[in-house]
N, C-alpha and C. Protein backbone atom coordinates (compact mmCIF):
# COMPACT_ATOMS: atom_id res chain seq x y z
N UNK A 1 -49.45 18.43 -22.00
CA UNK A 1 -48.32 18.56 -21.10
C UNK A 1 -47.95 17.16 -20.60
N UNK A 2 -46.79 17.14 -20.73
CA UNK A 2 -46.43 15.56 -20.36
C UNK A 2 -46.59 15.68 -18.74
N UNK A 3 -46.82 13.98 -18.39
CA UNK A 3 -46.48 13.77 -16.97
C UNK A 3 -45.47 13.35 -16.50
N UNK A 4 -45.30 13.29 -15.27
CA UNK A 4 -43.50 12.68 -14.68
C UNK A 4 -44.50 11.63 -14.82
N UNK A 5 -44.07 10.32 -14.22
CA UNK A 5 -43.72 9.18 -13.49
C UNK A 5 -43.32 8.79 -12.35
N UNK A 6 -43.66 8.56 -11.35
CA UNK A 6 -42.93 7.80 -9.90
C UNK A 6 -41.75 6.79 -10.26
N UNK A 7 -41.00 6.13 -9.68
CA UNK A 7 -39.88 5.20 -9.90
C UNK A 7 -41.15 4.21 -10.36
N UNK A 8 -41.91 3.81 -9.27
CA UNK A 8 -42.59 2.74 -9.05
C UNK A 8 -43.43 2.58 -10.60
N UNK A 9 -43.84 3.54 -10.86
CA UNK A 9 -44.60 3.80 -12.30
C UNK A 9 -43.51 3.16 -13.53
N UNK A 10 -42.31 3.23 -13.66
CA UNK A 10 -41.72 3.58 -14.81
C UNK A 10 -41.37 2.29 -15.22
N UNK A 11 -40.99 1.95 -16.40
CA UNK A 11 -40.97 0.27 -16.47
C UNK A 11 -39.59 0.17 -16.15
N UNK A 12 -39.64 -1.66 -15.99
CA UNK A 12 -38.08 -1.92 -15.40
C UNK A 12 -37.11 -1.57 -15.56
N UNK A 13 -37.11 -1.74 -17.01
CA UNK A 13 -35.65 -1.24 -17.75
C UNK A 13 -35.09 0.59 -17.38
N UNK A 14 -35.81 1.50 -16.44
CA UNK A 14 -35.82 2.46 -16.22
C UNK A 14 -35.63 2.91 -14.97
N UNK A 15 -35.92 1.60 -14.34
CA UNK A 15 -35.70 2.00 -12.73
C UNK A 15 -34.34 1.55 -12.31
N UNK A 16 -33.86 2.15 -11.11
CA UNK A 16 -32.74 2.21 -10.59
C UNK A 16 -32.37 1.28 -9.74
N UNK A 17 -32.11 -0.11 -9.82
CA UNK A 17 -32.13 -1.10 -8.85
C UNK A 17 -31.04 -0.94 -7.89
N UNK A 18 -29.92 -0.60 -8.21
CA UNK A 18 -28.71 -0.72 -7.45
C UNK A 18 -28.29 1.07 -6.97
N UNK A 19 -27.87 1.10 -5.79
CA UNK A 19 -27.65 2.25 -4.91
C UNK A 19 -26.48 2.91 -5.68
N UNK A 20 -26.77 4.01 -6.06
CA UNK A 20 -25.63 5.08 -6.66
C UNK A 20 -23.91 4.80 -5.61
N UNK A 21 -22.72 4.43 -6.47
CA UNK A 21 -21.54 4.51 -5.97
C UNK A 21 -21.07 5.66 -5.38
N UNK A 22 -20.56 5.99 -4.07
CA UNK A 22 -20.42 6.79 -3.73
C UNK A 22 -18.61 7.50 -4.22
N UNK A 23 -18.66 8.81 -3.77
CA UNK A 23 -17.30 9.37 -4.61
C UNK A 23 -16.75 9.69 -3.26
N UNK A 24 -15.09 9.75 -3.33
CA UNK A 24 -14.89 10.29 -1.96
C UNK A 24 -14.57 11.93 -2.32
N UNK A 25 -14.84 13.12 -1.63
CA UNK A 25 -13.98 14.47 -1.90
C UNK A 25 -12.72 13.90 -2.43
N UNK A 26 -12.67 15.23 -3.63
CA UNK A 26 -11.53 15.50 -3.40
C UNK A 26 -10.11 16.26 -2.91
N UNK A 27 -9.44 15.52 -2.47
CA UNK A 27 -8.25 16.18 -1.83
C UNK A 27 -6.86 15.93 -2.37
N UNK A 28 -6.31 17.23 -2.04
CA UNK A 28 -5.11 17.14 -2.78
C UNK A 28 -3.47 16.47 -1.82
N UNK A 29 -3.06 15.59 -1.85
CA UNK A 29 -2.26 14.67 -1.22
C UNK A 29 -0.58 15.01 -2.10
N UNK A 30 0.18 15.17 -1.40
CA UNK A 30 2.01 15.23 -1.82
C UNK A 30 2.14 13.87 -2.56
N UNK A 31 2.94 14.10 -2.80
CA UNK A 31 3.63 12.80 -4.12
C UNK A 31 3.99 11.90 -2.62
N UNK A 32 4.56 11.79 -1.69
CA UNK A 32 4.71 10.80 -0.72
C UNK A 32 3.71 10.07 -0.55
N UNK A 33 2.65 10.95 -0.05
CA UNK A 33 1.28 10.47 0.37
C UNK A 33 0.69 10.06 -0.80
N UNK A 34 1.22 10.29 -2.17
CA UNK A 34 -0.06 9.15 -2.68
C UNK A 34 0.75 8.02 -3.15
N UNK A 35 2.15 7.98 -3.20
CA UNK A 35 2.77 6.66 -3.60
C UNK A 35 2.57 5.57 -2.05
N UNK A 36 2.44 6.53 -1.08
CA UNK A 36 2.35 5.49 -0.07
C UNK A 36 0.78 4.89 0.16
N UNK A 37 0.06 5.52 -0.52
CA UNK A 37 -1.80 5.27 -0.64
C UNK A 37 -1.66 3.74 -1.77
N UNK A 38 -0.85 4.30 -2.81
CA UNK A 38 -0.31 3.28 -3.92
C UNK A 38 -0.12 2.12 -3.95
N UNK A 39 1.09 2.05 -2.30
CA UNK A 39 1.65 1.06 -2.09
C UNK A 39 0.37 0.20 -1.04
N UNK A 40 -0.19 1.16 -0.32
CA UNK A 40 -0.83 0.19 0.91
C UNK A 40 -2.01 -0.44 -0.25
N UNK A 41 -2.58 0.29 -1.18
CA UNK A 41 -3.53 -0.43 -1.82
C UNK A 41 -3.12 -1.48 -2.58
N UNK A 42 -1.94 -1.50 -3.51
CA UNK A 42 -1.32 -2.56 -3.64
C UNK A 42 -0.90 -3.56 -3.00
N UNK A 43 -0.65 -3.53 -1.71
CA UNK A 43 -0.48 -4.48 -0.81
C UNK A 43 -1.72 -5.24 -0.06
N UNK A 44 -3.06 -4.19 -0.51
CA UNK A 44 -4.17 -5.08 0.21
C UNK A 44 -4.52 -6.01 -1.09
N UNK A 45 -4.20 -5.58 -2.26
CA UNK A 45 -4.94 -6.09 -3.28
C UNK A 45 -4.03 -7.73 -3.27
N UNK A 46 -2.70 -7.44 -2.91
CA UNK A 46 -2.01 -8.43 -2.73
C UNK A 46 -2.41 -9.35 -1.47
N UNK A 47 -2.60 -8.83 -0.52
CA UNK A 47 -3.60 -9.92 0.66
C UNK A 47 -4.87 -10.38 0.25
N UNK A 48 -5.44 -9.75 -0.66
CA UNK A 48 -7.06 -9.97 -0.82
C UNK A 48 -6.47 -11.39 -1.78
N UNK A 49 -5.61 -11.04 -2.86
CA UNK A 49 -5.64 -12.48 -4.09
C UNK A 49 -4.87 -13.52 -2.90
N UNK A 50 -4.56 -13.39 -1.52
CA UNK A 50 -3.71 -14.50 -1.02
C UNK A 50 -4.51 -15.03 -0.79
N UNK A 51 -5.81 -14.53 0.12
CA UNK A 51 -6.95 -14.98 0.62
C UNK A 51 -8.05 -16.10 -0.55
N UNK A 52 -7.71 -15.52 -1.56
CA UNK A 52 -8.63 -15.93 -2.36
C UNK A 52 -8.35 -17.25 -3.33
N UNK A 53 -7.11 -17.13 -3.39
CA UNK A 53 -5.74 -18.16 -3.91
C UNK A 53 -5.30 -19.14 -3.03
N UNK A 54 -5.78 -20.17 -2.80
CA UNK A 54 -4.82 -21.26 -2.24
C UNK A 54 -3.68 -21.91 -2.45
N UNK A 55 -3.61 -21.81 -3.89
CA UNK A 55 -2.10 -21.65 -4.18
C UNK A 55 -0.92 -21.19 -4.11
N UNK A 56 0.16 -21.71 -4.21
CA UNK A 56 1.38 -21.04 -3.88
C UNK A 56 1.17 -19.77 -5.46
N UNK A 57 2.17 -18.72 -4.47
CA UNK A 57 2.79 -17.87 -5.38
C UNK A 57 3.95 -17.62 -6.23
N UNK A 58 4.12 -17.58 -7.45
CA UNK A 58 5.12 -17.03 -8.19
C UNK A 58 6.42 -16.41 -7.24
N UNK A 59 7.14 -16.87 -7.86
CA UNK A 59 8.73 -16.13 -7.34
C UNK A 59 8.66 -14.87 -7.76
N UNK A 60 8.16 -14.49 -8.91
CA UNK A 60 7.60 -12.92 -9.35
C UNK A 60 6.41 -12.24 -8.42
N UNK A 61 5.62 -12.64 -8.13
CA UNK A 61 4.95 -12.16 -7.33
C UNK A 61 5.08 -11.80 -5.46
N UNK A 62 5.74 -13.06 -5.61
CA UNK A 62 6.41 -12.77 -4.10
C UNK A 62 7.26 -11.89 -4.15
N UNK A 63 8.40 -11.93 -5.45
CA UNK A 63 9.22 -10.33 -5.28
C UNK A 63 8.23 -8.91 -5.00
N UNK A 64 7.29 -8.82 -6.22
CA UNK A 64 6.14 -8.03 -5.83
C UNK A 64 6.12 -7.34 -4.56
N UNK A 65 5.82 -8.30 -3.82
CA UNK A 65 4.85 -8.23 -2.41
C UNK A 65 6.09 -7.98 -1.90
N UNK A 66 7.24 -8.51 -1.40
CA UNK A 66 8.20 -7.83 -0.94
C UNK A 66 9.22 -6.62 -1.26
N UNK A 67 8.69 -6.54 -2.47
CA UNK A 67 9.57 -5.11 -2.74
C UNK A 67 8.61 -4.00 -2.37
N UNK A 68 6.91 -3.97 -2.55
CA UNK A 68 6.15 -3.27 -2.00
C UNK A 68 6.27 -2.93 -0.43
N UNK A 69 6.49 -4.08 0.22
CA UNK A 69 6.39 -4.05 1.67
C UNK A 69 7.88 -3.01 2.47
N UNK A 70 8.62 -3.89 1.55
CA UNK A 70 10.33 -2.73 1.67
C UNK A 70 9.73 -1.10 1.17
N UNK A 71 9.66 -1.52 0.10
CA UNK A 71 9.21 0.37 0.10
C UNK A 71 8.36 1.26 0.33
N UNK A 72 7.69 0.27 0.94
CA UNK A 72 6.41 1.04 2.40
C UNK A 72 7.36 1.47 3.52
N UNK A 73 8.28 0.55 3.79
CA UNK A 73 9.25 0.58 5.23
C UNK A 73 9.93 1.60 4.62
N UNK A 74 10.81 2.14 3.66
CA UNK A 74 11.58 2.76 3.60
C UNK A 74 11.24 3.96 3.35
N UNK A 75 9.58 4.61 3.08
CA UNK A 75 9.14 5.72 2.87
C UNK A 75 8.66 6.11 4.20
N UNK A 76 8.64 4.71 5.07
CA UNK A 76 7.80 5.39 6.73
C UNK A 76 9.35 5.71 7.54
N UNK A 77 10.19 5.85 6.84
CA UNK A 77 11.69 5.70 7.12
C UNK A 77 12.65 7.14 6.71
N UNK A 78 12.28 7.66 5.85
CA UNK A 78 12.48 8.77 4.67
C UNK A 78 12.82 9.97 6.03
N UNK A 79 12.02 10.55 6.48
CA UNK A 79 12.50 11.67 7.71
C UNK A 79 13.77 11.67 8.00
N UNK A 80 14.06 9.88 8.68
CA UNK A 80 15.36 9.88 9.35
C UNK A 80 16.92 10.60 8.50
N UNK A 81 16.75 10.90 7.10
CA UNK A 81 18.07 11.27 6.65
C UNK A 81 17.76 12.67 6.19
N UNK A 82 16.53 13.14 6.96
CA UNK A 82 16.47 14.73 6.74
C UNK A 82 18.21 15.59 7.15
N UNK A 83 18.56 16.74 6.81
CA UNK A 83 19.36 17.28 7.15
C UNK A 83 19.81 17.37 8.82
N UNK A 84 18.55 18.22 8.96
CA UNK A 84 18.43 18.22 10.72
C UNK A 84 17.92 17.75 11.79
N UNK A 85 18.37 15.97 11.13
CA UNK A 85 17.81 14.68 12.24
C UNK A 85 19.27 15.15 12.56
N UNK A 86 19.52 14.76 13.64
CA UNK A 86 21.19 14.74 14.65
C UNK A 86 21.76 13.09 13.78
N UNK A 87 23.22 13.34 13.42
CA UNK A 87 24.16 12.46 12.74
C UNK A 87 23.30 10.95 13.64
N UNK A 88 23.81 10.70 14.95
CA UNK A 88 23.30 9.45 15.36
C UNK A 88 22.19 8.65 15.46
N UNK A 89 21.04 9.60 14.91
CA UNK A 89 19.96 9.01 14.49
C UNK A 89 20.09 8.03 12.75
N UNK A 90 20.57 9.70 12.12
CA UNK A 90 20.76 8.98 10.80
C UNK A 90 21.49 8.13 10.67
N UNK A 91 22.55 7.84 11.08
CA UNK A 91 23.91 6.29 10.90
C UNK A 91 23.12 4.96 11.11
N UNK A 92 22.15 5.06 12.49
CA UNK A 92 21.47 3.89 13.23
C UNK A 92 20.08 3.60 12.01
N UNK A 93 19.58 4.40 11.71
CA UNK A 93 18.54 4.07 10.70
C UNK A 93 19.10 4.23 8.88
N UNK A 94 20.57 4.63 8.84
CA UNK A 94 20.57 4.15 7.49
C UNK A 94 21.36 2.81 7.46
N UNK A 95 21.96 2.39 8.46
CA UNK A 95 21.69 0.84 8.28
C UNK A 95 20.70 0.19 8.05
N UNK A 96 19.87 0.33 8.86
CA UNK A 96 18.06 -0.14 9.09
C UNK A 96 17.70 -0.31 7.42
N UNK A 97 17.83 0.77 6.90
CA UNK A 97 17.79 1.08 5.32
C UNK A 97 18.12 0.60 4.28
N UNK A 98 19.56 -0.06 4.64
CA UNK A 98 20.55 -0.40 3.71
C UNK A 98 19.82 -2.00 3.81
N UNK A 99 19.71 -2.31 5.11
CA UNK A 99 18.99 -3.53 5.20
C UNK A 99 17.58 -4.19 4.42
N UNK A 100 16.91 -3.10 4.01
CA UNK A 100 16.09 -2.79 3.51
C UNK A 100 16.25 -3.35 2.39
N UNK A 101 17.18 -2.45 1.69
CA UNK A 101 17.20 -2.27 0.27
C UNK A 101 17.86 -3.79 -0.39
N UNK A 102 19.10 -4.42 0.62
CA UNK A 102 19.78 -5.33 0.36
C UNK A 102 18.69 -6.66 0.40
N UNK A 103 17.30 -6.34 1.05
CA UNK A 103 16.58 -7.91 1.55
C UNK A 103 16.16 -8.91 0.23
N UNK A 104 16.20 -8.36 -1.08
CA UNK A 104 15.92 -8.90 -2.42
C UNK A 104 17.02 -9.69 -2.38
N UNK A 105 18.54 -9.49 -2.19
CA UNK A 105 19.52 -10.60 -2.84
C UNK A 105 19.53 -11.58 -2.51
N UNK A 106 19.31 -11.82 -1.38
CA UNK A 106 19.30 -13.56 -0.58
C UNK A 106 17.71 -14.04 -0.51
N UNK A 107 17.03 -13.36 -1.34
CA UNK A 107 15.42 -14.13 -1.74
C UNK A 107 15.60 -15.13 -1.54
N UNK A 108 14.80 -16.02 -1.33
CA UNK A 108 14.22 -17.68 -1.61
C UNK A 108 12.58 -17.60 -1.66
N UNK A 109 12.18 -17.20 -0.55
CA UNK A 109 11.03 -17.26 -0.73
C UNK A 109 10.47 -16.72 0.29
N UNK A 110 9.47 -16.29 0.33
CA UNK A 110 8.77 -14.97 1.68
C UNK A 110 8.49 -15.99 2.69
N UNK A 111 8.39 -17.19 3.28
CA UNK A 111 8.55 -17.57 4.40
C UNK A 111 9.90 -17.62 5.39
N UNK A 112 11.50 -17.28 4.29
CA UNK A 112 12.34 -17.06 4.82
C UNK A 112 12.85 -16.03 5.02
N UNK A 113 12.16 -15.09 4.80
CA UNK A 113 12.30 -13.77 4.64
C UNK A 113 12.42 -13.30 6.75
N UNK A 114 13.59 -12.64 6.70
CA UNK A 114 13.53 -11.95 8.26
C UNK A 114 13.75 -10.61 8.36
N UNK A 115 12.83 -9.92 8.30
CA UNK A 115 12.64 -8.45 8.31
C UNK A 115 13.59 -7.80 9.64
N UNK A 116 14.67 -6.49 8.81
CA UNK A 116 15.42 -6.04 9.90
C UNK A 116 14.42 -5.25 10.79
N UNK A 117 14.78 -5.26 11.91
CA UNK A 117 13.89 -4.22 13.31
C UNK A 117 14.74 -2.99 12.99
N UNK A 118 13.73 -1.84 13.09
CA UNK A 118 14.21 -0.37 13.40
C UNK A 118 15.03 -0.01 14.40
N UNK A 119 15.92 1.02 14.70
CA UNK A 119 16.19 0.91 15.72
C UNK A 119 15.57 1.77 16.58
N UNK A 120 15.72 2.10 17.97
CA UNK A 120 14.86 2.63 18.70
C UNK A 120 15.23 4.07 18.44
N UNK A 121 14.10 4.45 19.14
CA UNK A 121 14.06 6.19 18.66
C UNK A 121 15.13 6.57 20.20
N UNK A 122 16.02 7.30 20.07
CA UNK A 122 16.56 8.21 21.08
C UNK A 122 16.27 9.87 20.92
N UNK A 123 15.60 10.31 21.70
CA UNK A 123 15.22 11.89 22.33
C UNK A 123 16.14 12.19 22.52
């Protein structure tokens, strides 16, 4: 009859040095919620290479990072042109929007970049 082995018993090539990766549940998330999971992870992955890069960035890459960042804003934005937001909400935030969408044409470069403000919420 064979015997087990302890970890400690078993030769190196057999033992488990490094801690099992953990999994997260799974859960089931709307197409919003995972393009916006999409975008924020793309955008850290984009802070993590800034951090790590002392170099300047690509005019391609900076579009990147700002078209990500716009369409983070414009999905945390998405409600406002529901049917039954009241007209004066929607007019005031689809400017906000339009602003949005227009911030690519006058590029130069993400230090000149001036992000439009929302407008305030009215009750």
């Amino acid at each position: 009859m064979d015997e087990y082995k302890t970890e400690e018993e078993l030769e190196p090539k057999y033992r488990v040095e490094e801690p099992v990766e953990q999994v997260e549940p799974y859960v089931e998330l709307s197409a919003e919620e995972r393009l916006a999971k999409f975008v924020e992870e793309d955008m850290k992955k984009v802070e993590e290479n800034k951090k790590v890069q002392s170099a300047t960035f690509s005019t391609e890459e900076e579009l990147m990072f700002l078209r990500n960042k716009r369409n983070q804003l414009l999905i945390s934005s998405d409600w406002t042109q529901l049917p039954d937001v009241p007209e004066a909400i929607q007019s005031a935030w689809k400017e906000y929007r339009q602003k949005l969408r227009d911030i690519t044409t006058d590029f130069t470069n993400l230090s000149s970049i001036t992000w439009p403000q929302p407008p305030a919420l009215q009750v």
